[in-house]
C-alpha atoms as a PDB file:
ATOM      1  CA  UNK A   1       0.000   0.000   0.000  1.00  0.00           C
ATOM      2  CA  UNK A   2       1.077   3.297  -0.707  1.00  0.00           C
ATOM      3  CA  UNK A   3       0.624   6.982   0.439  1.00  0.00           C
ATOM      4  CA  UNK A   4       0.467  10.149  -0.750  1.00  0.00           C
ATOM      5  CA  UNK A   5      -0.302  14.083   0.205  1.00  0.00           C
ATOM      6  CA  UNK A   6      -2.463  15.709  -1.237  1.00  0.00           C
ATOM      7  CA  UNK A   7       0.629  18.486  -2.643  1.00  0.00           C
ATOM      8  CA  UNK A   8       1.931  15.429  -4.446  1.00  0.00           C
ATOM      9  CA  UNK A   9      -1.670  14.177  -5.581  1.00  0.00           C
ATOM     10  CA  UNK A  10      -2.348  17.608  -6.883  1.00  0.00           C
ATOM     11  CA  UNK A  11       1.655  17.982  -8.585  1.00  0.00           C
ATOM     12  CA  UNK A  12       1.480  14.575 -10.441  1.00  0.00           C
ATOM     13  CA  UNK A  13      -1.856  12.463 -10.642  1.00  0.00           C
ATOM     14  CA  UNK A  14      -0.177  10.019 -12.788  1.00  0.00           C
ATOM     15  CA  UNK A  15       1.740   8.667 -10.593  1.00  0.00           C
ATOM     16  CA  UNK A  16      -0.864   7.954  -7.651  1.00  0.00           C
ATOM     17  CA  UNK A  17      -3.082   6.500 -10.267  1.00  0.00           C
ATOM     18  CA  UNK A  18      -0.386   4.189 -11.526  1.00  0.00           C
ATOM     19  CA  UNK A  19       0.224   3.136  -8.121  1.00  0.00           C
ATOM     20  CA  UNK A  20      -3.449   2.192  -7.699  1.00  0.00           C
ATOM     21  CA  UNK A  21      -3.576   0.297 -10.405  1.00  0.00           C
ATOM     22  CA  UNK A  22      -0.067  -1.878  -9.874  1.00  0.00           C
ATOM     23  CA  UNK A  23      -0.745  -1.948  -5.145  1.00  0.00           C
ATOM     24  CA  UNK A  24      -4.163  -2.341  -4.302  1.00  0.00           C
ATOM     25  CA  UNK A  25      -4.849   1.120  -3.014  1.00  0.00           C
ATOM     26  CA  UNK A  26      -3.378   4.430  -2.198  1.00  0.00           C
ATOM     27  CA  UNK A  27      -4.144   6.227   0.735  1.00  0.00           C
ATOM     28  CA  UNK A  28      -3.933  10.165   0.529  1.00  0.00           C
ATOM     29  CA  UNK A  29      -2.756  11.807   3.652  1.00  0.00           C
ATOM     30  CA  UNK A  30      -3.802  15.272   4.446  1.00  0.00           C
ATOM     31  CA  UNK A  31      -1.453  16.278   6.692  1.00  0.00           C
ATOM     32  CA  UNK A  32      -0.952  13.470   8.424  1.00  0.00           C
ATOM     33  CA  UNK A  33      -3.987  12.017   8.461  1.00  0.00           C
ATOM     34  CA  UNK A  34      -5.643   9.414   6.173  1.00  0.00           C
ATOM     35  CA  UNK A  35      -8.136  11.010   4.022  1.00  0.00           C
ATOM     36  CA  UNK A  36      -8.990   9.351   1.127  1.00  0.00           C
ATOM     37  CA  UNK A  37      -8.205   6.163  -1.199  1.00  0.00           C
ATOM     38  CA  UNK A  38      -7.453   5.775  -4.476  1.00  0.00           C
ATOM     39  CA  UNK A  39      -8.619   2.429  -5.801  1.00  0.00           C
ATOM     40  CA  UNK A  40      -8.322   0.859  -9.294  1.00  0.00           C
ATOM     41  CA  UNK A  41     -12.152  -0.158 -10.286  1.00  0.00           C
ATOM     42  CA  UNK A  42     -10.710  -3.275 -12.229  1.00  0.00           C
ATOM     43  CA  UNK A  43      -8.799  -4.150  -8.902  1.00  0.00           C
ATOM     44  CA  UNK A  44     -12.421  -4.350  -7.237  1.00  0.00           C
ATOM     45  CA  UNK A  45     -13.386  -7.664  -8.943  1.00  0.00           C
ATOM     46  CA  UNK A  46     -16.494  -6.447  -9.029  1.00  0.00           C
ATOM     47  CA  UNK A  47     -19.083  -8.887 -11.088  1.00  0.00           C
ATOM     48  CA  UNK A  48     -20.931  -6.218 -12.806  1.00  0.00           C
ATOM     49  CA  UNK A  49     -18.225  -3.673 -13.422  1.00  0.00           C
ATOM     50  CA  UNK A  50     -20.012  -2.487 -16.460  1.00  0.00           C
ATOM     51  CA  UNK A  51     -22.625  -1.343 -13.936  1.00  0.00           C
ATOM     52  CA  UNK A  52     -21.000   0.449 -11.544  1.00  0.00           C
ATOM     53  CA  UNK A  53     -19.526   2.369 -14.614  1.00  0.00           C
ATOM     54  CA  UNK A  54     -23.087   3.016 -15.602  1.00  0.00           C
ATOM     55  CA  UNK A  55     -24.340   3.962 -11.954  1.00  0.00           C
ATOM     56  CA  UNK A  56     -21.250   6.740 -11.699  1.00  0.00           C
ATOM     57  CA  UNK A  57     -21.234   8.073 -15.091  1.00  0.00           C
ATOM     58  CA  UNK A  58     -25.371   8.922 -14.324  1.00  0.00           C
ATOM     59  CA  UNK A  59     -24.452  10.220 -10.478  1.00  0.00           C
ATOM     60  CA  UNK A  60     -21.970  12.731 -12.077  1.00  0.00           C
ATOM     61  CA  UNK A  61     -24.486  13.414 -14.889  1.00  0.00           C
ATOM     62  CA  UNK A  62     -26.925  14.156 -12.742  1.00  0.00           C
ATOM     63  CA  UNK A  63     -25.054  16.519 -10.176  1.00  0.00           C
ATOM     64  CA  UNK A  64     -23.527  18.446 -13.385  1.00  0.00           C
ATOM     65  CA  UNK A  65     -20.005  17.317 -12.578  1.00  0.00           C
ATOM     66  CA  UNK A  66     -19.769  15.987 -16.514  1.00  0.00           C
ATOM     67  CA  UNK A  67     -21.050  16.559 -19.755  1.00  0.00           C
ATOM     68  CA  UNK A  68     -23.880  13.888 -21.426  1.00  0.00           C
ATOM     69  CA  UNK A  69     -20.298  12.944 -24.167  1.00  0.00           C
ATOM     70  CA  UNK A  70     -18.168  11.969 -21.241  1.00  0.00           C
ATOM     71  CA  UNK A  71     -21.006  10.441 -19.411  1.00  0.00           C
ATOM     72  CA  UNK A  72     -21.066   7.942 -22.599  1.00  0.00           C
ATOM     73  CA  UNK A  73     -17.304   7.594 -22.494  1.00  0.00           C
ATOM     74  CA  UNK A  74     -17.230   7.051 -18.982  1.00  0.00           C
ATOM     75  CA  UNK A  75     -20.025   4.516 -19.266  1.00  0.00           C
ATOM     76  CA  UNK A  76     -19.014   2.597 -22.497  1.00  0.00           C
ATOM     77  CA  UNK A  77     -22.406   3.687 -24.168  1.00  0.00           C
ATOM     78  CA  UNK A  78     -22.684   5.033 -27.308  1.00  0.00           C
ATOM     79  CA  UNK A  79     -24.184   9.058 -26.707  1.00  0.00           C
ATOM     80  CA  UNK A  80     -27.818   8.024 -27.919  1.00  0.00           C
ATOM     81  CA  UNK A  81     -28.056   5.154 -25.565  1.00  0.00           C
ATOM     82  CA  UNK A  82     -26.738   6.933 -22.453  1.00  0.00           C
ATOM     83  CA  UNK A  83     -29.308   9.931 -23.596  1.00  0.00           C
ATOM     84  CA  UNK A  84     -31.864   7.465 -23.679  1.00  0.00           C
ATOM     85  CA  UNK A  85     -30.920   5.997 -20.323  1.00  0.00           C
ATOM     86  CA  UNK A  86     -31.041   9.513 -18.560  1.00  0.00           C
ATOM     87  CA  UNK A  87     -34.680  10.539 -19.965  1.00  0.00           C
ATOM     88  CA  UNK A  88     -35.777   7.278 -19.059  1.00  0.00           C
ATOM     89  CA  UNK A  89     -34.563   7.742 -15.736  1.00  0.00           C
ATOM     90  CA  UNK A  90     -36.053  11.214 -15.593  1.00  0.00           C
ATOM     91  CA  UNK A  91     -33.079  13.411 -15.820  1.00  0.00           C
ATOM     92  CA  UNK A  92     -33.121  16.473 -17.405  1.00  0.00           C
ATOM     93  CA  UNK A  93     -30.998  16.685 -20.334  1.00  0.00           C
ATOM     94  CA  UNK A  94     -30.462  20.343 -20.615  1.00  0.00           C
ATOM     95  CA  UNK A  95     -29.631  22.646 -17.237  1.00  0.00           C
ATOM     96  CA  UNK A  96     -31.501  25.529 -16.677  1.00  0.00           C
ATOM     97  CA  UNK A  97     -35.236  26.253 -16.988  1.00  0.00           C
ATOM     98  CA  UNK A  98     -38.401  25.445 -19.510  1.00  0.00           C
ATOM     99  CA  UNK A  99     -37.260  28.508 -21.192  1.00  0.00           C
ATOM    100  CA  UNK A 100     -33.799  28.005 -21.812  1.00  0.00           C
ATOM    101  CA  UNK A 101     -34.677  24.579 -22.934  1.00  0.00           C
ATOM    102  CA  UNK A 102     -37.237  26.224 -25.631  1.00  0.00           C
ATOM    103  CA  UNK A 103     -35.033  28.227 -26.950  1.00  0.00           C
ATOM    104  CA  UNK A 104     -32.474  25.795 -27.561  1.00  0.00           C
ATOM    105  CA  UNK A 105     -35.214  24.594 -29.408  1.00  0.00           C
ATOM    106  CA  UNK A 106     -36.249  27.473 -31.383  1.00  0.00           C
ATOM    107  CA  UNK A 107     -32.080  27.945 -32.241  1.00  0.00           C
ATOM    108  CA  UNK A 108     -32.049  24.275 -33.266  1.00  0.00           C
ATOM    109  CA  UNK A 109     -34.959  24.723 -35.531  1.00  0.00           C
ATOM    110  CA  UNK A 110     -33.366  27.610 -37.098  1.00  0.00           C
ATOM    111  CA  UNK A 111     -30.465  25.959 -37.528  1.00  0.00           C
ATOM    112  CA  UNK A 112     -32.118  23.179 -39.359  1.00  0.00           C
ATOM    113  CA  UNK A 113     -34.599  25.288 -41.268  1.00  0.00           C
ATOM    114  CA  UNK A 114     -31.146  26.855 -42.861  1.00  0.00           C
ATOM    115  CA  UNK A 115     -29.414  23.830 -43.745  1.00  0.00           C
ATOM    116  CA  UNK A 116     -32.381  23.110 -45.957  1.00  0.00           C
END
């Protein structure tokens, strides 16, 4: 097991991630305390690891940590199924309000009506 502060988390990722992945864990130390770990998923042995990409992917989603494209990426899911996935669930797609969302509409349907 290794450790690391949080100065050398924040100067070079990399490495505390590469040590996750070849140790079983790395515990971050904020001043000289244990704060966090680092884990590898794969080193989890998890039987549904698909899932629990799924599962984080839609948590971040949903809190507006990441974008609907890296949601995908993060889940394995091509955009239109992880869109699909997120309506069905009933999270909004767009941020903001009904009217922000209509007129992204009324710009997309400009947009389109031009291309034509």
């Amino acid at each position: 097991m290794q450790t690391v502060n949080i100065r050398q988390l924040k100067t070079n990722p990399t490495t505390a991630l590469r040590s996750a992945k070849e140790d079983d864990m790395v515990v971050v130390m904020n001043r000289d305390h244990p704060q966090a770990l680092l884990v590898d998923l794969d080193k989890l042995d998890l039987p549904d690891l698909g899932s629990v990409r799924v599962a984080l992917a839609v948590s971040l989603f949903r809190n507006g940590a990441i974008s609907a494209g890296f949601a995908a990426r993060m889940a394995c899911k091509p955009l239109p199924e992880m869109l699909t996935l997120l309506s069905s669930l009933g999270i909004p797609l767009t941020g903001g309000n009904a009217a922000d969302a209509q007129d992204d509409l009324n710009a997309g349907k400009q947009w389109l009506a031009q291309k034509a």
